[in-house]
C-alpha atoms as a PDB file:
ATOM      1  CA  UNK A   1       0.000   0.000   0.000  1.00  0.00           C
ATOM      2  CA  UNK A   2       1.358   3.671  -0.562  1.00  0.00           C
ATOM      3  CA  UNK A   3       0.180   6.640   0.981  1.00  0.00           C
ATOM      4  CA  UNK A   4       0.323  10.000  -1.121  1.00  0.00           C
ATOM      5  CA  UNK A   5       0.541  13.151   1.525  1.00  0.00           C
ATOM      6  CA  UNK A   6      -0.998  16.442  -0.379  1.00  0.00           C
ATOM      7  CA  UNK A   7       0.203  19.024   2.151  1.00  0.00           C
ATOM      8  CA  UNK A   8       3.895  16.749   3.554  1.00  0.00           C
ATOM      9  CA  UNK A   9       4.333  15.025   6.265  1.00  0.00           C
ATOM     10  CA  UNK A  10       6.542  14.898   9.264  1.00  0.00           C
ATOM     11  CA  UNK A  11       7.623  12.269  11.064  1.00  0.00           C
ATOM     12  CA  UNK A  12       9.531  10.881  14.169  1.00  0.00           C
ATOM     13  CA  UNK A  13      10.637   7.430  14.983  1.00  0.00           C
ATOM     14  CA  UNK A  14       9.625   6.756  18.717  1.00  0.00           C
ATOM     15  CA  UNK A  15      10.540   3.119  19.058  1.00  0.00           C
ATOM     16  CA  UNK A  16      11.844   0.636  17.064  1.00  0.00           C
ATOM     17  CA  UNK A  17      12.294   0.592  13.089  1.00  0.00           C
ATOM     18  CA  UNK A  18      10.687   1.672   9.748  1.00  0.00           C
ATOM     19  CA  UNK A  19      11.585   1.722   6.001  1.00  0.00           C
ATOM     20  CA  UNK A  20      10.199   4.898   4.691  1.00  0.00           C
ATOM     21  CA  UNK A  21      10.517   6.086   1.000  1.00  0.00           C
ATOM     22  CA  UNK A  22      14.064   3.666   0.564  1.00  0.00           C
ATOM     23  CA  UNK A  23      15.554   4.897   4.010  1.00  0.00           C
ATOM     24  CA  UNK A  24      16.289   2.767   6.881  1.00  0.00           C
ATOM     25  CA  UNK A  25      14.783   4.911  10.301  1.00  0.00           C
ATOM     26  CA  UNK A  26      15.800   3.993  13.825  1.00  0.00           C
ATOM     27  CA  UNK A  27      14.409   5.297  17.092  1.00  0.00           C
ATOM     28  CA  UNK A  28      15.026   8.998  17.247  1.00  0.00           C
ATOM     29  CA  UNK A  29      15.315   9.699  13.545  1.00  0.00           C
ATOM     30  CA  UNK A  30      13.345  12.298  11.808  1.00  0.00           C
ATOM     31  CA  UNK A  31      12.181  12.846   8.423  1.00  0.00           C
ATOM     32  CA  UNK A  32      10.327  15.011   5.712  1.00  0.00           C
ATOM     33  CA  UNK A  33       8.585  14.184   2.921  1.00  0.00           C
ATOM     34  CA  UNK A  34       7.481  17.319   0.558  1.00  0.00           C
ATOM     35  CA  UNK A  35       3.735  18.282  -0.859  1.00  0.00           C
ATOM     36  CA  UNK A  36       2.628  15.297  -2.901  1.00  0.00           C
ATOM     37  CA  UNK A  37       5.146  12.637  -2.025  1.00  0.00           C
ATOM     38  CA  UNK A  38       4.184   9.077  -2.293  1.00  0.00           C
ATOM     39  CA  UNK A  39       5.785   6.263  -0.022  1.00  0.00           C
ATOM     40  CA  UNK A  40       4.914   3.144   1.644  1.00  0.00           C
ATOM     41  CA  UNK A  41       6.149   2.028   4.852  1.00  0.00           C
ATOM     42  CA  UNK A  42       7.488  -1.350   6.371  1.00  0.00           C
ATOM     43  CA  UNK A  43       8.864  -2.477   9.649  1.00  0.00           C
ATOM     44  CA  UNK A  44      10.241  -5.775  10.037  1.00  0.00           C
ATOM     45  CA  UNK A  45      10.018  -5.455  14.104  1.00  0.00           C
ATOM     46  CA  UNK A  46       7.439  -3.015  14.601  1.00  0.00           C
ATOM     47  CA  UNK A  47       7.625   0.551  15.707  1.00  0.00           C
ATOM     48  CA  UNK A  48       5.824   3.815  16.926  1.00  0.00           C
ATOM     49  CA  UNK A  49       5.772   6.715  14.582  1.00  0.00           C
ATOM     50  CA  UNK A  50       4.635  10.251  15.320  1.00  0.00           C
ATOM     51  CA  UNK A  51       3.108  11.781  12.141  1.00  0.00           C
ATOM     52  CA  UNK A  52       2.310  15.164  11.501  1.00  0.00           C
ATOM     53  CA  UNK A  53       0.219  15.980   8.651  1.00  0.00           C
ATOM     54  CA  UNK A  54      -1.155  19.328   7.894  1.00  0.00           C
ATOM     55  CA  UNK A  55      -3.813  17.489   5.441  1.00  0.00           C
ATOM     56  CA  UNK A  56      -5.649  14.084   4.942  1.00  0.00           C
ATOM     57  CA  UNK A  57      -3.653  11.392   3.931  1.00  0.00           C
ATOM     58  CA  UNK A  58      -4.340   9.599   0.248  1.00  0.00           C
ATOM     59  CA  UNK A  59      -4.157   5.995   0.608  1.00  0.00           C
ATOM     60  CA  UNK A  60      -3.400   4.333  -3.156  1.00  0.00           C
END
């Protein structure tokens, strides 16, 4: 599944691990995606992720 984000997105890694747009994210990493920015996500252990989106997410 990918996720399209109209407005961006922010997001920090509060526990464990994610793969997020081809990058490898461990607790305490941040990252940005810009307006219209498609991704999917995948965790091979889990993890918590704060998200901060300024608009509805599009799920594809």
């Amino acid at each position: 599944m990918a996720l399209n984000h109209p407005a961006g997105e922010e997001l920090f890694i509060m526990e464990g691990d994610a793969a997020i747009a081809g990058a490898r994210l461990e607790k305490g990493d941040y990252l940005y995606t810009p307006p219209d920015f498609k991704h999917s996500v995948k965790s091979e252990h889990g993890c918590i992720i704060l998200f901060v989106v300024p608009e509805e997410v599009e799920i594809l």
